[in-house]
N, C-alpha and C. Protein backbone atom coordinates (compact mmCIF):
# COMPACT_ATOMS: atom_id res chain seq x y z
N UNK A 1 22.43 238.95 -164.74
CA UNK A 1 21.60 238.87 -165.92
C UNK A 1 20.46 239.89 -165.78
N UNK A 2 20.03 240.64 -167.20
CA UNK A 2 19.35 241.45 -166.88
C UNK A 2 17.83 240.55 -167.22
N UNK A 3 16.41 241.32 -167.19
CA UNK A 3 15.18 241.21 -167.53
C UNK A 3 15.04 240.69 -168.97
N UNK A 4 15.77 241.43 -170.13
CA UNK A 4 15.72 241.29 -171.34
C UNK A 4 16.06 239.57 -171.41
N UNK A 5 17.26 239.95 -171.32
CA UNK A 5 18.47 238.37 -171.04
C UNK A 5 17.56 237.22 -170.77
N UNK A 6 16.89 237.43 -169.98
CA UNK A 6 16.43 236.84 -169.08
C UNK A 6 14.77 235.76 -170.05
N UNK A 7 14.28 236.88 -170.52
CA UNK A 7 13.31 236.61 -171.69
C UNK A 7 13.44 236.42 -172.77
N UNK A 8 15.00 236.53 -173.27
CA UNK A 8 15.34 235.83 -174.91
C UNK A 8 15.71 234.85 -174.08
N UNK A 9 16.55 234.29 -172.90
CA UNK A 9 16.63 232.36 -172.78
C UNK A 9 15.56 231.79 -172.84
N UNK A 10 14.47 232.57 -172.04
CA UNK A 10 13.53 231.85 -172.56
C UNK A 10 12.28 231.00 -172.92
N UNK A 11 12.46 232.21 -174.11
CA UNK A 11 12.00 232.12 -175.59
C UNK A 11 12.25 230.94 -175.93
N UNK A 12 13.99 231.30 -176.11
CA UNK A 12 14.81 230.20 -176.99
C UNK A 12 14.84 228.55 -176.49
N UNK A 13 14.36 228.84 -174.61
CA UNK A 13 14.31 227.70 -174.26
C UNK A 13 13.00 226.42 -174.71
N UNK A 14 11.49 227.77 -174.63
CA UNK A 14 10.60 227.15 -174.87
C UNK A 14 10.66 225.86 -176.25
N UNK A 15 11.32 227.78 -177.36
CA UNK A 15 11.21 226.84 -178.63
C UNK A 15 12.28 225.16 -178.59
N UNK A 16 13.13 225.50 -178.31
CA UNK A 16 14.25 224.05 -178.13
C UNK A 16 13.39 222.96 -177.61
N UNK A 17 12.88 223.20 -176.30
CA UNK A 17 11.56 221.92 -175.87
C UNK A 17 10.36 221.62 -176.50
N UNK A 18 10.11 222.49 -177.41
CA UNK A 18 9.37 222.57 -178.60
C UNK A 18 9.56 221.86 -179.89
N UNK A 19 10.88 221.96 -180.19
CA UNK A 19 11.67 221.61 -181.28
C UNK A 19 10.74 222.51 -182.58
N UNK A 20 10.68 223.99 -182.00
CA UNK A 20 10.00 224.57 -183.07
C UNK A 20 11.20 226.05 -183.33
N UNK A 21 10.75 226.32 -184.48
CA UNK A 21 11.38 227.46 -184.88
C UNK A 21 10.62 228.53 -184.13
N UNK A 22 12.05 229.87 -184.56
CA UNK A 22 11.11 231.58 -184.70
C UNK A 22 10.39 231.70 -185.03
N UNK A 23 10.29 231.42 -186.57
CA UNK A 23 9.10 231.41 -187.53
C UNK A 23 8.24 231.04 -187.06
N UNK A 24 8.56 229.48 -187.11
CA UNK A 24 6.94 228.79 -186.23
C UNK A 24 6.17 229.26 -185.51
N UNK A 25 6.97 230.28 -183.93
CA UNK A 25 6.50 230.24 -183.36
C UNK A 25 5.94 231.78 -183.22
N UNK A 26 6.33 232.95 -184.45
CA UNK A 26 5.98 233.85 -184.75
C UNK A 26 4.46 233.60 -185.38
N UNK A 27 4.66 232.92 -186.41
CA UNK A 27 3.18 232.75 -186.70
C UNK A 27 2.41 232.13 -185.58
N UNK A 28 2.60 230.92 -184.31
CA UNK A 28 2.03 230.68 -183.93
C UNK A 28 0.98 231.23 -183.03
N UNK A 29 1.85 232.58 -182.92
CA UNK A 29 1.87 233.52 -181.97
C UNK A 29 1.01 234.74 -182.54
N UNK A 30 0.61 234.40 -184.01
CA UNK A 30 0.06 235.64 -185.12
C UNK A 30 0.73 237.22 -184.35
N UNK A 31 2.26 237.15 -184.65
CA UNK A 31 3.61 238.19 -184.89
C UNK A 31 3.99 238.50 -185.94
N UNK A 32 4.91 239.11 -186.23
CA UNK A 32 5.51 239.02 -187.29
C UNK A 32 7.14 238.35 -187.15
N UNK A 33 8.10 237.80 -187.81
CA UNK A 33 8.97 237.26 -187.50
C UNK A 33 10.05 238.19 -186.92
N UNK A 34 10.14 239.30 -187.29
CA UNK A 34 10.96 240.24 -187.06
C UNK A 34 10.87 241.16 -185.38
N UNK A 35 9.22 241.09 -185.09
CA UNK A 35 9.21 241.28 -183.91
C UNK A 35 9.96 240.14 -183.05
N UNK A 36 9.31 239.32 -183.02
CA UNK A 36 10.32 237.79 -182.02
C UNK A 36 11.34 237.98 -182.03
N UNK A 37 12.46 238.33 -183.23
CA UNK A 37 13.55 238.42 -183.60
C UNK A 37 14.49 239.55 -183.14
N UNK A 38 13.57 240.65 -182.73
CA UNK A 38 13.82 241.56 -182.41
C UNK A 38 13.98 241.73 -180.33
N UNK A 39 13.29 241.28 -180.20
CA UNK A 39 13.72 240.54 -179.02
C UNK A 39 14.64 239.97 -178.70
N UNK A 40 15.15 238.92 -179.49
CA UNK A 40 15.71 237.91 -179.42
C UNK A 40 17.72 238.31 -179.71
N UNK A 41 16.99 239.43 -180.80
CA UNK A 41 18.68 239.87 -180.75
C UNK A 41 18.99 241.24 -180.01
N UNK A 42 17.98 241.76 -178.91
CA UNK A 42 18.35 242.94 -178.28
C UNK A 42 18.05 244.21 -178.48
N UNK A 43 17.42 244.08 -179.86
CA UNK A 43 16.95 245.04 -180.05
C UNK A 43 15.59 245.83 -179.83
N UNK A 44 14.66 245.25 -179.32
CA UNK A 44 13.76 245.86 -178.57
C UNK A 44 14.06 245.71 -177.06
N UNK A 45 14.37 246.57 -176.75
CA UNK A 45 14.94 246.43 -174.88
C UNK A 45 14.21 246.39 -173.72
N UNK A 46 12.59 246.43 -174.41
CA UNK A 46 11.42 246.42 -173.36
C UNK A 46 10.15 245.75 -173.99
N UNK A 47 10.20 244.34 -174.06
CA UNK A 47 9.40 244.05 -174.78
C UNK A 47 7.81 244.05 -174.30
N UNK A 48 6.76 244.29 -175.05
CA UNK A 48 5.71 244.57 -174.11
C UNK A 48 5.11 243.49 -173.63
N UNK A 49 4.67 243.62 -172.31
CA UNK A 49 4.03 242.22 -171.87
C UNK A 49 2.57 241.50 -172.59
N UNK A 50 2.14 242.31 -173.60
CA UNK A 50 1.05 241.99 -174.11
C UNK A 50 1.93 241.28 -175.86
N UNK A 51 3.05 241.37 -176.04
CA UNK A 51 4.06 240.40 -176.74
C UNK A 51 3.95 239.01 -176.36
N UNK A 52 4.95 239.45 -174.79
CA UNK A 52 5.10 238.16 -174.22
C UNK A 52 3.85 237.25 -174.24
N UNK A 53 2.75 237.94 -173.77
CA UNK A 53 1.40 237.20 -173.85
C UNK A 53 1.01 236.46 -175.24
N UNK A 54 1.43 237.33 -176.08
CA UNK A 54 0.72 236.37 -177.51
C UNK A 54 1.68 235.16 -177.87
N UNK A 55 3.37 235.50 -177.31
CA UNK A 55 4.44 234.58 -177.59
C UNK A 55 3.47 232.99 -176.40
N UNK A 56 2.91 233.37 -175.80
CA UNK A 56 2.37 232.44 -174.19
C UNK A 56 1.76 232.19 -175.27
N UNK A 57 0.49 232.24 -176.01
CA UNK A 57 -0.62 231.90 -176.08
C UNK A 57 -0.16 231.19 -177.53
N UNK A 58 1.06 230.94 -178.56
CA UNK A 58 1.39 230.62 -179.36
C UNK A 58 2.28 229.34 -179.43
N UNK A 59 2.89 229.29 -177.62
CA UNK A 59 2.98 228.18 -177.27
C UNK A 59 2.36 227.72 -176.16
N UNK A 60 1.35 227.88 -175.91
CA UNK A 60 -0.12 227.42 -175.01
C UNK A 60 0.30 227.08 -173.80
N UNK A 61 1.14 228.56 -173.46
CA UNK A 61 1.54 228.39 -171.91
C UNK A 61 0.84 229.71 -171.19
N UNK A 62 0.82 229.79 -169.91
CA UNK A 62 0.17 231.04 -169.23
C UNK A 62 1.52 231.73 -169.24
N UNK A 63 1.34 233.25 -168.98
CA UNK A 63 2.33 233.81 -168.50
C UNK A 63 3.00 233.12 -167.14
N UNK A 64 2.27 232.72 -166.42
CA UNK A 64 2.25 232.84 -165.16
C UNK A 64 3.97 231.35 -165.75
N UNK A 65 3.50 230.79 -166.70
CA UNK A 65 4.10 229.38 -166.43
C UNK A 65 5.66 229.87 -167.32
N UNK A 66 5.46 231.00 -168.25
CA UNK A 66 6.70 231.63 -168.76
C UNK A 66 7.58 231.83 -167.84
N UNK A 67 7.04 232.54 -166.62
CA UNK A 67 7.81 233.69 -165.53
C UNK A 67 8.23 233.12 -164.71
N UNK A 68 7.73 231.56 -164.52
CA UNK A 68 7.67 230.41 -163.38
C UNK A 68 9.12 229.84 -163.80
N UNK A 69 10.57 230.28 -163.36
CA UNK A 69 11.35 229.73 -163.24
C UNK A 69 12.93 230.29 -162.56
N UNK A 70 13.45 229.47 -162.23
CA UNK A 70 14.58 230.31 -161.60
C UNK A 70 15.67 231.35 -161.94
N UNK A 71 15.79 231.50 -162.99
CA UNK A 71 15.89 232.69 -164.00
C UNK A 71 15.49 234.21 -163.35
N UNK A 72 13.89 234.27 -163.91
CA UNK A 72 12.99 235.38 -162.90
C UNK A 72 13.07 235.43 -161.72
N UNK A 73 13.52 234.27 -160.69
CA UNK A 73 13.29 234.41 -159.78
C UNK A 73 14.46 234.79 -159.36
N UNK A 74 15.25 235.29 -159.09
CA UNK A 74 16.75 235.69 -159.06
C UNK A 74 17.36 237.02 -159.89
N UNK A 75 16.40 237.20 -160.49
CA UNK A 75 16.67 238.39 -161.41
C UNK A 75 16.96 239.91 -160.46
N UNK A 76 18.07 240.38 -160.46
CA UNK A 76 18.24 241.40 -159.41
C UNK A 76 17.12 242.85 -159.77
N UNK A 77 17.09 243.32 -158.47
CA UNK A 77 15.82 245.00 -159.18
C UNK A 77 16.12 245.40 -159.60
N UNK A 78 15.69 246.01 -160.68
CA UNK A 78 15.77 246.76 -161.91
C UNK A 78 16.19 248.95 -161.31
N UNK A 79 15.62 249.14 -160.12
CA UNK A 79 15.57 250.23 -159.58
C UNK A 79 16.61 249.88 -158.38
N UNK A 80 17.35 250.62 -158.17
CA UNK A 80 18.54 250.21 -157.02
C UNK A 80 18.78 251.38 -155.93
């Protein structure tokens, strides 16, 4: 699994334990829906960490608690 991969599960995971939408959580996030979305379907391939940060702060998590899982932690280097 790559980095990207890795940050649309989740997204998608937060929102599911959320039981909130894209939308929702685009606005929650003051985004636009299409950015999230854009993520989400691959099409931005580097999303910026100051994204990820507002996606954190829209569901009132730290980064630290986004990145905090076994997913990231297993994620092979990106430079080989």
């Amino acid at each position: 699994m790559d980095t990207v991969t890795a940050i649309r599960n989740r997204i998608l995971q937060l929102c599911n334990e959320r039981d909130i939408t894209i939308n929702k959580l685009a606005t929650s996030a003051a985004l636009s829906p299409s950015s999230v979305k854009n993520i989400l379907y691959g099409k931005s391939q580097n999303p910026k960490i100051l994204t990820i940060k507002m996606l954190c702060d829209g569901l009132d998590i730290t980064l630290s608690e986004f990145f905090s899982t076994p997913e990231f932690d297993n994620l092979e280097q990106e430079i080989q």
